[in-house]
C-alpha atoms as a PDB file:
ATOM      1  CA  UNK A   1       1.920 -18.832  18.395  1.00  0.00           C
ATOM      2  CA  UNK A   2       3.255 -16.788  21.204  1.00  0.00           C
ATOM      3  CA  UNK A   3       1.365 -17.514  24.751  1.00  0.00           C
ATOM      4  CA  UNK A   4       0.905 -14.535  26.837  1.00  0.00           C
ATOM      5  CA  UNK A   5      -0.343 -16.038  30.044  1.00  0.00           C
ATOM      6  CA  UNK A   6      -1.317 -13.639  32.955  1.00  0.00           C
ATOM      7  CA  UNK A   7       1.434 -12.781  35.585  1.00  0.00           C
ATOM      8  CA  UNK A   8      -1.001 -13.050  38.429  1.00  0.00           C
ATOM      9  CA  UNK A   9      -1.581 -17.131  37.439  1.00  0.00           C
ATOM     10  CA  UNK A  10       0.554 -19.542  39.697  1.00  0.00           C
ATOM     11  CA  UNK A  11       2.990 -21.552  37.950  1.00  0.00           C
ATOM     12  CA  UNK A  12       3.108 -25.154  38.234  1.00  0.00           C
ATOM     13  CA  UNK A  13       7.081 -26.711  38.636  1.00  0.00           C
ATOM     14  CA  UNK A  14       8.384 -28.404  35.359  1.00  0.00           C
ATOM     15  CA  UNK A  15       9.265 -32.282  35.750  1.00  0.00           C
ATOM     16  CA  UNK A  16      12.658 -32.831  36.167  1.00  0.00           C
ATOM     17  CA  UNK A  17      15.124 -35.263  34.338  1.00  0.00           C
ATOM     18  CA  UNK A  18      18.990 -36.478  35.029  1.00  0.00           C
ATOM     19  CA  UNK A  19      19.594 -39.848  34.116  1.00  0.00           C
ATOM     20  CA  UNK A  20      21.667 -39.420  31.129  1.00  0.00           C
ATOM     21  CA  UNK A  21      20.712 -36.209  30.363  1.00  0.00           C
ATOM     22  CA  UNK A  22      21.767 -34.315  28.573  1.00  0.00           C
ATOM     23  CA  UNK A  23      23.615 -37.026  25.986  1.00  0.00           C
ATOM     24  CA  UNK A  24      26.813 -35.335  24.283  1.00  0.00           C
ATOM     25  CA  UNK A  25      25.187 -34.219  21.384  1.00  0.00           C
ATOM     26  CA  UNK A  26      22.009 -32.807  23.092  1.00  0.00           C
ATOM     27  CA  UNK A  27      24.083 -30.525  25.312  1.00  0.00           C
ATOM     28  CA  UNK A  28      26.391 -29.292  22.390  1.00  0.00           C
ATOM     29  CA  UNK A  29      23.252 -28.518  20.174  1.00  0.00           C
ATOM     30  CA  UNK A  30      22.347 -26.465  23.742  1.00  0.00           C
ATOM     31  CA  UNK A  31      25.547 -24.617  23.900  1.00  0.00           C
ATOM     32  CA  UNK A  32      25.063 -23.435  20.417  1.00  0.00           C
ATOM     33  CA  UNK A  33      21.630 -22.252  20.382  1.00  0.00           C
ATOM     34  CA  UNK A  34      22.753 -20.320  23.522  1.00  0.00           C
ATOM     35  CA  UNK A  35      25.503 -18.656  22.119  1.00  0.00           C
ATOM     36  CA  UNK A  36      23.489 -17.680  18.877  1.00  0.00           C
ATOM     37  CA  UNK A  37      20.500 -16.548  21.066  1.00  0.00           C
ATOM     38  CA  UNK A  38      23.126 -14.196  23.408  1.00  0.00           C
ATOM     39  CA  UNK A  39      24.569 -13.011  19.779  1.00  0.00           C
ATOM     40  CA  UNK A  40      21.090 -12.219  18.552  1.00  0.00           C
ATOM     41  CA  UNK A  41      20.344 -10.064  21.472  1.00  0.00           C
ATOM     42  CA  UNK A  42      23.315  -8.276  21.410  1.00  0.00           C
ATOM     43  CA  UNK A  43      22.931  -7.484  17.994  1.00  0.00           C
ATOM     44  CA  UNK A  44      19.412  -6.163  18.676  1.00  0.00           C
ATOM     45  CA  UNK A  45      20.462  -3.851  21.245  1.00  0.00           C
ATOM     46  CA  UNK A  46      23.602  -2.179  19.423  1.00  0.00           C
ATOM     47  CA  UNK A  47      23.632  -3.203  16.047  1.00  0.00           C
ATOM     48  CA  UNK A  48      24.277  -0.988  13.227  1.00  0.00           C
ATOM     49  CA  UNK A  49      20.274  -0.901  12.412  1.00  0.00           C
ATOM     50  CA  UNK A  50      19.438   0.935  15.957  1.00  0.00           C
ATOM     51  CA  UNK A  51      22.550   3.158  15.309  1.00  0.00           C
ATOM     52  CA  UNK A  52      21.182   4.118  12.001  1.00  0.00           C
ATOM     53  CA  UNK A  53      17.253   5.038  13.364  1.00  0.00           C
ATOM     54  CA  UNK A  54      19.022   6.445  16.435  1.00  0.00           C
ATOM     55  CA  UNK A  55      20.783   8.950  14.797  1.00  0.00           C
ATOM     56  CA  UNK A  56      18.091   9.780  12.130  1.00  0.00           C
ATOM     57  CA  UNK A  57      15.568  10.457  15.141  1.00  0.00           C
ATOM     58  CA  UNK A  58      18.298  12.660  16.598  1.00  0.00           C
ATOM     59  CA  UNK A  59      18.197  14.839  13.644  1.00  0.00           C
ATOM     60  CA  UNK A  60      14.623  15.053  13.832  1.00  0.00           C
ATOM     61  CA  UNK A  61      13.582  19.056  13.756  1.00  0.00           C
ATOM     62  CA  UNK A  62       9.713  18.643  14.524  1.00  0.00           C
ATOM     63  CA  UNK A  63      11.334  16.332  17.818  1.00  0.00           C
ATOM     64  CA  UNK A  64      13.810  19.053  18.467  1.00  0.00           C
ATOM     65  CA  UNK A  65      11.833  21.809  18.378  1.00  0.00           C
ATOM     66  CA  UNK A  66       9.195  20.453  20.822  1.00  0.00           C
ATOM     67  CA  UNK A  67      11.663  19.473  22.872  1.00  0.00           C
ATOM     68  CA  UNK A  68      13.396  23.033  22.858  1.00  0.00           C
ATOM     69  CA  UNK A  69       9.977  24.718  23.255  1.00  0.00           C
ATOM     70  CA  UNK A  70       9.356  22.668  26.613  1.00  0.00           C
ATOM     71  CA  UNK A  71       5.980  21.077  24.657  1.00  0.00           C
ATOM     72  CA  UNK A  72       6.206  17.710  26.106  1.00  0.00           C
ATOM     73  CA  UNK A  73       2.807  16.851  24.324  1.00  0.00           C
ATOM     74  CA  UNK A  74       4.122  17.749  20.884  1.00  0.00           C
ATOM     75  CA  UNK A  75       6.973  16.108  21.534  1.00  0.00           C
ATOM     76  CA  UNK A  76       5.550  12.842  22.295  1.00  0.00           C
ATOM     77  CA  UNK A  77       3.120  12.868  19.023  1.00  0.00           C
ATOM     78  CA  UNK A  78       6.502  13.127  16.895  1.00  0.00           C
ATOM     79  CA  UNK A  79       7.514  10.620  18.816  1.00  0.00           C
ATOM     80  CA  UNK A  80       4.764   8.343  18.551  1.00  0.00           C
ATOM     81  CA  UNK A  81       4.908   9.283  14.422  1.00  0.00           C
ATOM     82  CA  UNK A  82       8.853   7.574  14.215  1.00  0.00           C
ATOM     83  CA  UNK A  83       7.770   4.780  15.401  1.00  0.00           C
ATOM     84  CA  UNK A  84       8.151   3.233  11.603  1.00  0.00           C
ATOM     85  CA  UNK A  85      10.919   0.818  10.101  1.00  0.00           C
ATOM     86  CA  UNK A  86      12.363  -0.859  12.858  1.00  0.00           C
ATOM     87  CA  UNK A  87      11.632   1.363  15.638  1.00  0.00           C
ATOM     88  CA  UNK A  88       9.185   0.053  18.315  1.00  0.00           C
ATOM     89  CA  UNK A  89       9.894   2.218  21.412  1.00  0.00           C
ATOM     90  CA  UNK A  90      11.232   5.766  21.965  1.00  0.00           C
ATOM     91  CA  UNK A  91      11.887   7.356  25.350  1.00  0.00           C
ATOM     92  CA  UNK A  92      13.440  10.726  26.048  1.00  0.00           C
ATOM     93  CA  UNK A  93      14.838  11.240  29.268  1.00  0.00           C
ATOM     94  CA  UNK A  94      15.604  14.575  31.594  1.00  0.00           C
ATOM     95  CA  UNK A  95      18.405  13.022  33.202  1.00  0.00           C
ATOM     96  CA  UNK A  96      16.826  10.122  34.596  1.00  0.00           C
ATOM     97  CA  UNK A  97      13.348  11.471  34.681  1.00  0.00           C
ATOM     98  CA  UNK A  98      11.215  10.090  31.470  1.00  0.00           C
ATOM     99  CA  UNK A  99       9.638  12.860  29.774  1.00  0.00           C
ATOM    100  CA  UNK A 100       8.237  11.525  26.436  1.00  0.00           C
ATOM    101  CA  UNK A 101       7.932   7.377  26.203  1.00  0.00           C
ATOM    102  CA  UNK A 102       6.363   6.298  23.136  1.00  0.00           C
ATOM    103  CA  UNK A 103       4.851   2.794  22.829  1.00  0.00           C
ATOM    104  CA  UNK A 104       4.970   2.356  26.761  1.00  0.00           C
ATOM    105  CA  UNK A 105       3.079  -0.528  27.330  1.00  0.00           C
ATOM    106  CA  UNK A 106       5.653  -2.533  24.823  1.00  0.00           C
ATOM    107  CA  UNK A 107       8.181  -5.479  26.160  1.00  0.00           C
ATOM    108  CA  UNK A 108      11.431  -5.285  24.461  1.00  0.00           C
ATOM    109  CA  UNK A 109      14.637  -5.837  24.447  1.00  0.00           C
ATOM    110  CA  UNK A 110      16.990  -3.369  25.372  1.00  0.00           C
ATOM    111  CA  UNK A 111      17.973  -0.547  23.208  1.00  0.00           C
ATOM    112  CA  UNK A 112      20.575   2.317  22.687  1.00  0.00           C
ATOM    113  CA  UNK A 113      20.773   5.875  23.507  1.00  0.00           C
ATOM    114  CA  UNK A 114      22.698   9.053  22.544  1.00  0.00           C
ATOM    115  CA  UNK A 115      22.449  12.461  23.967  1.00  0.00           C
ATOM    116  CA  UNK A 116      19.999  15.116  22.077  1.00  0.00           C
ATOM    117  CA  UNK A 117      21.334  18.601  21.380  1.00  0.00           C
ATOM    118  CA  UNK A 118      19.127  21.587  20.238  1.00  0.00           C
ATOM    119  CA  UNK A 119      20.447  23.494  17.099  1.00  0.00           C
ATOM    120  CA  UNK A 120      22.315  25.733  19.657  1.00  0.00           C
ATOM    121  CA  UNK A 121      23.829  22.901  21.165  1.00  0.00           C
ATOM    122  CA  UNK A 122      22.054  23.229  24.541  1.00  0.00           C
ATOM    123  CA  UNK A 123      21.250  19.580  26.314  1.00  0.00           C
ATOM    124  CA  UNK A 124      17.823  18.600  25.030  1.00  0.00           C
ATOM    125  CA  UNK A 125      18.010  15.104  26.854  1.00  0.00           C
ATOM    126  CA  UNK A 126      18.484  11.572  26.541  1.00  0.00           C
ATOM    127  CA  UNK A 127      16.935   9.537  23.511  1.00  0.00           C
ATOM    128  CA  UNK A 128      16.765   5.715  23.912  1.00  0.00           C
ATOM    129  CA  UNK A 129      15.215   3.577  21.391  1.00  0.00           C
ATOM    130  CA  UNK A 130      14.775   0.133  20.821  1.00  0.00           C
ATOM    131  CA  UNK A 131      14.349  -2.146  17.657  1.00  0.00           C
ATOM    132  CA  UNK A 132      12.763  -5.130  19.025  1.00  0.00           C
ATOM    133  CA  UNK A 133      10.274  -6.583  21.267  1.00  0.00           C
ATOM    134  CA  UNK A 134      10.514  -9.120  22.553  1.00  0.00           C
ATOM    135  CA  UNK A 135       7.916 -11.310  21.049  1.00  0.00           C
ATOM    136  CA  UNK A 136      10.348 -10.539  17.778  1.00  0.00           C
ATOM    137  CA  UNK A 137      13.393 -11.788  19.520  1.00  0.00           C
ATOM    138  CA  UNK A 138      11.569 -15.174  20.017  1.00  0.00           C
ATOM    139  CA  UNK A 139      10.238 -15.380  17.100  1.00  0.00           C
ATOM    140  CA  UNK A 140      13.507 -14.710  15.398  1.00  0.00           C
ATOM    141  CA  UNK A 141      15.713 -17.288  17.721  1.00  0.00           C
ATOM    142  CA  UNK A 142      12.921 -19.731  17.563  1.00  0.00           C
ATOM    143  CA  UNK A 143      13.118 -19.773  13.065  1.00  0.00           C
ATOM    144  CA  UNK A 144      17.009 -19.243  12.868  1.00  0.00           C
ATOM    145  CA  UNK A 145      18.141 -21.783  15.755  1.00  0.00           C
ATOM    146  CA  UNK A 146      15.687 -24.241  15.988  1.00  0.00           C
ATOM    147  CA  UNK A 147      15.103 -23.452  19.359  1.00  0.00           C
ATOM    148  CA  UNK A 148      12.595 -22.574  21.846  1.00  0.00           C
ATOM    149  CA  UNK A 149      12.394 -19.645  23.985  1.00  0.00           C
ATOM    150  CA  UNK A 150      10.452 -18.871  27.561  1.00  0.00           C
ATOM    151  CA  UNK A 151      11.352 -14.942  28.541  1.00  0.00           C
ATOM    152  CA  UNK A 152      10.552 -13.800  31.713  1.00  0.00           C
ATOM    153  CA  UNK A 153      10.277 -10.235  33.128  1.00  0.00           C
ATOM    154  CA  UNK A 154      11.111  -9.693  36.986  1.00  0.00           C
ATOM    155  CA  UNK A 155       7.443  -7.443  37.125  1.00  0.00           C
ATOM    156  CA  UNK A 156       5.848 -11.143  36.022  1.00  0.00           C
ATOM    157  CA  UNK A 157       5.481 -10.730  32.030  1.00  0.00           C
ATOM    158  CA  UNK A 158       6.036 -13.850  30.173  1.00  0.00           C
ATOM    159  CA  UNK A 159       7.027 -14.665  26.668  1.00  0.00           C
ATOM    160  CA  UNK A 160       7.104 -17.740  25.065  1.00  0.00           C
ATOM    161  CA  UNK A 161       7.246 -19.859  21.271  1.00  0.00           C
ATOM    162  CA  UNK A 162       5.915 -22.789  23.286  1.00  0.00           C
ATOM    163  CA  UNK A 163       2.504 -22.742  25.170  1.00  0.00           C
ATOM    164  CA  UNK A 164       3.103 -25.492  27.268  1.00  0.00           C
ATOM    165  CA  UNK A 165       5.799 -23.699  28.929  1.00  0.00           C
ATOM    166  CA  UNK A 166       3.970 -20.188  29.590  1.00  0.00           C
ATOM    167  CA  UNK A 167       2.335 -21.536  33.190  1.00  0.00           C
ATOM    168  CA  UNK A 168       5.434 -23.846  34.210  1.00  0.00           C
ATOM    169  CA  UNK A 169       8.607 -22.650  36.648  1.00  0.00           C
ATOM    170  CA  UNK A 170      11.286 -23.696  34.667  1.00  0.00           C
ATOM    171  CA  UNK A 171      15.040 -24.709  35.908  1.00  0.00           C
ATOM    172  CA  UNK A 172      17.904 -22.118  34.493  1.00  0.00           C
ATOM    173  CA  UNK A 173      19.663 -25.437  33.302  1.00  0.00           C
ATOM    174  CA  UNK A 174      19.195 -28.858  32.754  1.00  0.00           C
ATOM    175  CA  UNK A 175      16.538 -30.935  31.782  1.00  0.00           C
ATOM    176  CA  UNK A 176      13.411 -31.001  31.905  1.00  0.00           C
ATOM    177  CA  UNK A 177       9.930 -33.093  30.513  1.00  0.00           C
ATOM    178  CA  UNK A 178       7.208 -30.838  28.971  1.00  0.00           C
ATOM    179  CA  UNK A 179       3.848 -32.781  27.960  1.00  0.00           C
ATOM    180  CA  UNK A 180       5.486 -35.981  25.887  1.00  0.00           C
ATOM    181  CA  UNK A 181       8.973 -33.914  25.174  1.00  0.00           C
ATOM    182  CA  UNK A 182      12.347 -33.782  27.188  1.00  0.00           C
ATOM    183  CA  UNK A 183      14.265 -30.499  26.593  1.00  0.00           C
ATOM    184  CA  UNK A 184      17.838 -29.232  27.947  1.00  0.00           C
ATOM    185  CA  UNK A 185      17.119 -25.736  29.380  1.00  0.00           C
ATOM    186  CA  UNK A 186      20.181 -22.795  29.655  1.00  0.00           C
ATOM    187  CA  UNK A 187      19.430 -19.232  30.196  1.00  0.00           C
ATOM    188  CA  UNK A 188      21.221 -16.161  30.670  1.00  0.00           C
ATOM    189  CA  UNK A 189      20.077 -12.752  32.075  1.00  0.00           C
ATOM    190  CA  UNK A 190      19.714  -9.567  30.454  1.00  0.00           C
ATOM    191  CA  UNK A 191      17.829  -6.339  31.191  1.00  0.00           C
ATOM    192  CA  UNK A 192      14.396  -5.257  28.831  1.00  0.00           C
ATOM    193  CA  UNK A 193      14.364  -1.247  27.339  1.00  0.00           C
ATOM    194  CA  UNK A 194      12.765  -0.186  30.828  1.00  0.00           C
ATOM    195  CA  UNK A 195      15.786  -1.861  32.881  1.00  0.00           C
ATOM    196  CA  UNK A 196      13.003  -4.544  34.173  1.00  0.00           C
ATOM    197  CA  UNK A 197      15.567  -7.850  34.841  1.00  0.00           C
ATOM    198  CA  UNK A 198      14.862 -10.683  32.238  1.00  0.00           C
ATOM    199  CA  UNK A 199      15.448 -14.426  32.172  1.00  0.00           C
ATOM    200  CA  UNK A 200      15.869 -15.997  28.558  1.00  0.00           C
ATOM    201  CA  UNK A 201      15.254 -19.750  28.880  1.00  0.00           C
ATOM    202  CA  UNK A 202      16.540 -20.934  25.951  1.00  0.00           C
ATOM    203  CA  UNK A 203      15.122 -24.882  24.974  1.00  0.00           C
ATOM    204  CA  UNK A 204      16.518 -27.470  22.677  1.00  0.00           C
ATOM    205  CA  UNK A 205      15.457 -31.260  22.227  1.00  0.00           C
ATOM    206  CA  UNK A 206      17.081 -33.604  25.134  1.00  0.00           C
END
């Protein structure tokens, strides 16, 4: 279960622990489910899957032609109908003015983007689509790496595989005690589709 706890709610400080933490072992299995959680978004946010829906929305006439016609409203409802397979955002931008944005209310990760051309080859825009939110990112580095995972968005959204966590100010590294468990804590920083900062807190057993 994912906890989506309101941004507005003050966050209590995690409890803190050094002595002999993290052992060898605890801070290896850290370093790994790091790395594999960096990989993962990476791969979300350029992998050959958003290439593939990226250029098949590109070709998209009913998109192209609303686009051309300067029918913002049509536009947007094609939009809105490719957002199937994978796809869980689409923006198109006027250089950096977002004209059509599909799914807006969505936290994701951070997606790719090619330039749109009309049949004529005149500038259309800017498409940018995304794969994954990122309640799928957790869910996926939380099954595949044994791991838990606290995201946090600089405008105060909060995503988390562990409850507990959702209301606590976590450390970027280290360890810390949550209820009756000890976990070592890294993170790394990354940017969501909208270019909001993120924090990924990435927790493994101390």
């Amino acid at each position: 279960m994912l906890a989506r706890p309101a941004p507005a709610q003050p966050r209590a400080v995690a409890s803190l622990s050094s002595r002999g933490c993290p052992s060898r072992a605890a801070a290896s299995r850290a370093r790994r489910a790091l790395g594999a959680a960096k990989a993962r978004y990476l791969l979300e946010q350029q992998g050959s899957t958003i290439h593939a829906d990226l250029r098949q929305i590109a070709r998209d006439r009913a998109l192209l032609g609303a686009l051309s016609a300067g029918n913002l409203h049509s536009a947007l409802a094609e939009a809105n109908r490719q957002l199937v397979r994978h796809v869980v955002r689409i923006r198109v931008l006027a250089n950096t003015q977002v004209v059509v944005d599909a799914n807006p209310t969505s936290f994701d990760v951070a997606g790719s983007g090619l330039q749109l051309r009309a049949p004529n080859g005149r500038i259309l825009g800017r498409l940018q689509i995304t794969v994954q939110d990122v309640i799928g990112f957790i869910k996926l580095v939380h099954k595949l790496d044994a791991a838990e995972v606290v995201v946090d968005g600089a405008g105060g959204q909060v995503r988390t595989s562990l409850p507990a966590a959702a209301n606590l100010s976590l450390p970027r590294s280290g360890c810390t005690r949550i209820g009756s468990h000890e976990y070592v804590v890294s993170s790394f920083e990354r940017t969501s589709f909208s270019g909001e900062p993120v924090t990924i807190r990435v927790l493994t057993g101390a």
